[in-house]
N, C-alpha and C. Protein backbone atom coordinates (compact mmCIF):
# COMPACT_ATOMS: atom_id res chain seq x y z
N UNK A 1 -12.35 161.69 78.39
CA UNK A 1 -11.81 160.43 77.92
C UNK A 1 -11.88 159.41 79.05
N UNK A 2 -12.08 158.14 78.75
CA UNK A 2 -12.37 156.93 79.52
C UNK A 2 -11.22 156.14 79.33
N UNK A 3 -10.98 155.67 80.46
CA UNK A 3 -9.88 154.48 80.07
C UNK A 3 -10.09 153.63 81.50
N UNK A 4 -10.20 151.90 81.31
CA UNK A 4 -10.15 151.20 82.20
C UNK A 4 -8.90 150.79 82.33
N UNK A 5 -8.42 150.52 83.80
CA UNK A 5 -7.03 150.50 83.78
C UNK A 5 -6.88 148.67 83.86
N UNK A 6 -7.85 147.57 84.31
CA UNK A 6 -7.58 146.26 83.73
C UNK A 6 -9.00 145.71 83.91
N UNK A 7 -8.77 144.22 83.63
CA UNK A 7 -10.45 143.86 83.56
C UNK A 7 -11.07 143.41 85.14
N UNK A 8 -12.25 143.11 85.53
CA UNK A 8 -11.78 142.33 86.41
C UNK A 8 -12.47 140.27 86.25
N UNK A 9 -11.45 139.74 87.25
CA UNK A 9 -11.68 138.82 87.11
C UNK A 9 -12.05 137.73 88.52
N UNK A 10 -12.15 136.59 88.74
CA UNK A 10 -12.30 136.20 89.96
C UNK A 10 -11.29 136.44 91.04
N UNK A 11 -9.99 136.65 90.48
CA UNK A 11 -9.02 136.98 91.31
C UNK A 11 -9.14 138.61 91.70
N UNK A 12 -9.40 139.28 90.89
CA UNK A 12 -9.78 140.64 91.02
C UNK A 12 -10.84 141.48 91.09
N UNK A 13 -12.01 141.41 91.62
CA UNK A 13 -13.37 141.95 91.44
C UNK A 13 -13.13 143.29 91.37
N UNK A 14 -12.23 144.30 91.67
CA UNK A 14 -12.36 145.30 91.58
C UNK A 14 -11.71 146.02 90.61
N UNK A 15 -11.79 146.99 89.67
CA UNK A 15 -10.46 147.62 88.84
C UNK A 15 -10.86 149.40 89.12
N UNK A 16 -10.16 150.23 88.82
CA UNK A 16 -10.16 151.26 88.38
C UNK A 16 -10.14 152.04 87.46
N UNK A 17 -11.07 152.85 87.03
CA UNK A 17 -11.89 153.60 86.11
C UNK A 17 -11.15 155.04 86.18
N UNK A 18 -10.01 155.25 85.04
CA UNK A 18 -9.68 156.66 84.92
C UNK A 18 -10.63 158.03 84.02
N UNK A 19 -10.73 158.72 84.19
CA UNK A 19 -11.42 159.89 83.07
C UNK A 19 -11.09 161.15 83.60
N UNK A 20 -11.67 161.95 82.18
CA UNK A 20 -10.69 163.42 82.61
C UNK A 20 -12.15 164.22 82.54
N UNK A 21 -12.19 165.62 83.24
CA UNK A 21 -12.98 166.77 82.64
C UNK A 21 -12.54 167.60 82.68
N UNK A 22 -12.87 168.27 80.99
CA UNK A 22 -12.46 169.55 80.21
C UNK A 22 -12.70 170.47 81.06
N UNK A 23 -11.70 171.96 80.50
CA UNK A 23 -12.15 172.41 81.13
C UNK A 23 -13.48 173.27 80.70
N UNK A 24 -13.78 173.22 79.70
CA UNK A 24 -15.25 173.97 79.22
C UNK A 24 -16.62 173.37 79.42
N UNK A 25 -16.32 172.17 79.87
CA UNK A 25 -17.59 171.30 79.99
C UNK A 25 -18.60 171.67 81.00
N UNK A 26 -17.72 172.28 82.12
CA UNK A 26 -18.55 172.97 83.49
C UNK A 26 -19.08 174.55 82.90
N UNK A 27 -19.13 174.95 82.00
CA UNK A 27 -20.19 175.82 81.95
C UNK A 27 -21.40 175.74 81.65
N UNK A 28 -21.87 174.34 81.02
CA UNK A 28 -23.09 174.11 80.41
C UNK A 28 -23.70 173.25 81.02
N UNK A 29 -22.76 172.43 81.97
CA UNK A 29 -23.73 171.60 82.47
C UNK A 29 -22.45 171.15 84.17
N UNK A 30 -22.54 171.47 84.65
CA UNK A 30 -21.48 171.60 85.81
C UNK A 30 -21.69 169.95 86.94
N UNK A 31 -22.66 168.93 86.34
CA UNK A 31 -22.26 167.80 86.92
C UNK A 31 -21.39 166.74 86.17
N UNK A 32 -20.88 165.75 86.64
CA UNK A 32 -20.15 164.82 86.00
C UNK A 32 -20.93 163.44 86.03
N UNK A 33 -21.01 162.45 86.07
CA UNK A 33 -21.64 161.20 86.15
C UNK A 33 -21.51 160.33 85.42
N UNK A 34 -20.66 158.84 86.38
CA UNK A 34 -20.12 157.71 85.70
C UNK A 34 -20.90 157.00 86.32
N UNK A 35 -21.74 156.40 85.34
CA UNK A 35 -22.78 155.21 85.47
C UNK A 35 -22.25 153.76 85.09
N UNK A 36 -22.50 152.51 85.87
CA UNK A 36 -22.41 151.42 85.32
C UNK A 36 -23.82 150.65 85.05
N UNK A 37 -23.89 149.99 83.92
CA UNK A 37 -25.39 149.20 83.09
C UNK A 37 -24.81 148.14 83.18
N UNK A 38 -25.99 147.21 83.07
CA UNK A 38 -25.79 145.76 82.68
C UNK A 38 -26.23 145.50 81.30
N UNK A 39 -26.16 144.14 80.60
CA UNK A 39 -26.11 144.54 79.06
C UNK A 39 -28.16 144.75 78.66
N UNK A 40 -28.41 144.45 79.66
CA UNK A 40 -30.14 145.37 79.41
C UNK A 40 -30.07 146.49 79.86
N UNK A 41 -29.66 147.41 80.15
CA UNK A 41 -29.61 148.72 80.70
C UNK A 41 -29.84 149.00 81.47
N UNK A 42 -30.14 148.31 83.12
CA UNK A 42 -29.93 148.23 83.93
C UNK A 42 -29.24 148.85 84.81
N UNK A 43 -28.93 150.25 85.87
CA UNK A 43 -28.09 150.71 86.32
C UNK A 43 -27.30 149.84 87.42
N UNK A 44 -26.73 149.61 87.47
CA UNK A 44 -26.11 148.67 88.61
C UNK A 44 -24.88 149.43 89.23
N UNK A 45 -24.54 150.44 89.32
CA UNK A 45 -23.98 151.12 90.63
C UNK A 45 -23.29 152.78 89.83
N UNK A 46 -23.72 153.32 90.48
CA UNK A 46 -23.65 154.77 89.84
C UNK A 46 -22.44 155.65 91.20
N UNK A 47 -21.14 155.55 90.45
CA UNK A 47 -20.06 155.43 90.59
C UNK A 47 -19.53 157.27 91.13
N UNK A 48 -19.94 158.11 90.09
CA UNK A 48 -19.68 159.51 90.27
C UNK A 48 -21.35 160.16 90.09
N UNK A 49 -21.61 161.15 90.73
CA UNK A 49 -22.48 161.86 90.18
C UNK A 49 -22.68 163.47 90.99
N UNK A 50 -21.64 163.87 90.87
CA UNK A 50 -21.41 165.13 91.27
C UNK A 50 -20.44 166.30 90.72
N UNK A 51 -20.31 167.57 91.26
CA UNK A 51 -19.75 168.77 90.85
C UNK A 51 -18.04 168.67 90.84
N UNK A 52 -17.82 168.22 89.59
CA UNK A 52 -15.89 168.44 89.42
C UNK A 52 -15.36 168.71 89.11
N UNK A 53 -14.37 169.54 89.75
CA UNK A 53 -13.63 170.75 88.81
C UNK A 53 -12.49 169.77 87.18
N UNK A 54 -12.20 170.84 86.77
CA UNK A 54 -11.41 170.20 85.60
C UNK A 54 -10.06 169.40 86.08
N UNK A 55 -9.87 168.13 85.57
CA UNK A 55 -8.53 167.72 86.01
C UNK A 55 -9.12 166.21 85.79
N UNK A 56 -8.00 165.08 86.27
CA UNK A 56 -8.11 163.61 85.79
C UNK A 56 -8.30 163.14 87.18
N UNK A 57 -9.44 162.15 86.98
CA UNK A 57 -9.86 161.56 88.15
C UNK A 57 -10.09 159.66 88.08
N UNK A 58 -9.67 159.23 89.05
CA UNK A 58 -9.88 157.71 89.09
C UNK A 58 -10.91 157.44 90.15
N UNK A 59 -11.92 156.04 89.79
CA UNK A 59 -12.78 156.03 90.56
C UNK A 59 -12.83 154.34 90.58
N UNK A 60 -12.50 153.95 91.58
CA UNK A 60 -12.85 152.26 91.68
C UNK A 60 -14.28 151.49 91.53
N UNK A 61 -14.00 150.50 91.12
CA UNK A 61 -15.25 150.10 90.88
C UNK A 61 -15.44 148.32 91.35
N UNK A 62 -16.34 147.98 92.04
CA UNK A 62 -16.00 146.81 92.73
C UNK A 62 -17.67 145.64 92.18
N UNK A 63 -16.83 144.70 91.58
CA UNK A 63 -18.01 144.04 90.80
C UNK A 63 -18.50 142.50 91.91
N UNK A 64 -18.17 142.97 93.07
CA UNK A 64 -18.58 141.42 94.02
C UNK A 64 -19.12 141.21 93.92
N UNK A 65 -20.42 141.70 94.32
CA UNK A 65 -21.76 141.84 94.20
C UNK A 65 -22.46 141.21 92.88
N UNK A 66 -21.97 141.20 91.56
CA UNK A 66 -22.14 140.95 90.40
C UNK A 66 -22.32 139.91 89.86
N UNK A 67 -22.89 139.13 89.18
CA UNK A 67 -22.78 137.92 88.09
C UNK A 67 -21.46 137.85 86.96
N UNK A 68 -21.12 137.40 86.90
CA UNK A 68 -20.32 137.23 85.20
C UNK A 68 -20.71 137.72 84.49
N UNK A 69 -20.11 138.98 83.50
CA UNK A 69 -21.21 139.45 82.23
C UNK A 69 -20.43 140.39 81.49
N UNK A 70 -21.16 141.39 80.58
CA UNK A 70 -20.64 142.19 80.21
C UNK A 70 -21.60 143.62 80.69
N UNK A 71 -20.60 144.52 81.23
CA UNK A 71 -21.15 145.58 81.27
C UNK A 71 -20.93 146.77 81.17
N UNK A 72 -21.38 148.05 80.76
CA UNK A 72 -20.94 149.04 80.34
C UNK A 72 -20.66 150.29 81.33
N UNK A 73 -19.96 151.19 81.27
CA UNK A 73 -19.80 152.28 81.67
C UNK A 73 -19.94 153.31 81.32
N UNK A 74 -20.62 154.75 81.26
CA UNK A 74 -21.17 155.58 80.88
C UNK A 74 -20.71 156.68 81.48
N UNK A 75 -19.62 157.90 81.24
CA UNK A 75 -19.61 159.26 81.52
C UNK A 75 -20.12 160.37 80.98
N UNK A 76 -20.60 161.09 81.64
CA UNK A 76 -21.77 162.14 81.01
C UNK A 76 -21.10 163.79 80.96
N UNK A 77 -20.52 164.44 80.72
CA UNK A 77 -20.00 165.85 80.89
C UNK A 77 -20.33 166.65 80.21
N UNK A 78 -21.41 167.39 80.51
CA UNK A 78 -21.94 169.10 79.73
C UNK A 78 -22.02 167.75 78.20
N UNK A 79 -21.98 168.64 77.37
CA UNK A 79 -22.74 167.72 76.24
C UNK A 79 -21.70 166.41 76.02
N UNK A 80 -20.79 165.93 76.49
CA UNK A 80 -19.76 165.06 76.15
C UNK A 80 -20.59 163.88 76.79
N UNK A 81 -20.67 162.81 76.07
CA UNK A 81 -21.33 161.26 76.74
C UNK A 81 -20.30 160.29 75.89
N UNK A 82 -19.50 159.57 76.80
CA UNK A 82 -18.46 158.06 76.21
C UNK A 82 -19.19 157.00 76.80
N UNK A 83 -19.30 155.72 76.60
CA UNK A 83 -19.75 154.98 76.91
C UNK A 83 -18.71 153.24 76.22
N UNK A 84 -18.30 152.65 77.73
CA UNK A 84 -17.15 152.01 77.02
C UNK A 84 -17.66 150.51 77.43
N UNK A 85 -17.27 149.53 77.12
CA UNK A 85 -17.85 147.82 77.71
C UNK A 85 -16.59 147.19 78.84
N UNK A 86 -17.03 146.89 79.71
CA UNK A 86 -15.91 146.17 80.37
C UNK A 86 -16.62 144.62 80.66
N UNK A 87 -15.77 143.73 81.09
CA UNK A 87 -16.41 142.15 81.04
C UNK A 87 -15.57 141.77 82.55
N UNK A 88 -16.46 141.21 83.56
CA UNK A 88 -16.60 140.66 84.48
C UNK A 88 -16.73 139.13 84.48
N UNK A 89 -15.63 138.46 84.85
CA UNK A 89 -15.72 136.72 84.45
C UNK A 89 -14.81 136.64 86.11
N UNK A 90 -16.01 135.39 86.72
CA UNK A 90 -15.96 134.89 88.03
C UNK A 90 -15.62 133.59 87.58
């Protein structure tokens, strides 16, 4: 499960990105990986992409670097894929 904890905005470029992994998900496919896209699909900063045990994890995410836009976030776990929109306004 995905959940952004607020948006960000010019006052805030950065927010934090909560999600959990099951615990059955590491038998079939034992990496995790939270991708961020731009609204062409674009990877623009690839956030997690490694071995994690089961339990809830937060991962910051810092849009300075960024334009104004909308863009998505993508977690990948053994067959589980969420994919949620967050919006960046400078």
């Amino acid at each position: 499960m995905l959940k952004i904890i607020y948006l960000l905005t010019r006052y805030s470029p950065t927010t934090k990105i909560k999600f959990d992994v099951p615990a059955g998900e590491r038998i079939f496919n034992p990496f995790s990986r939270l991708t961020v896209y731009n609204a062409l699909g674009k990877e623009v900063a690839k956030l997690v992409n490694e071995k994690l045990d089961p339990g809830s994890y937060e991962v910051e995410f810092s849009g300075l670097d960024l334009p104004s836009a909308v863009y998505f976030y993508k977690l990948t776990n053994g067959f589980h894929t969420e994919t949620k929109k967050m919006f960046l306004i400078k």
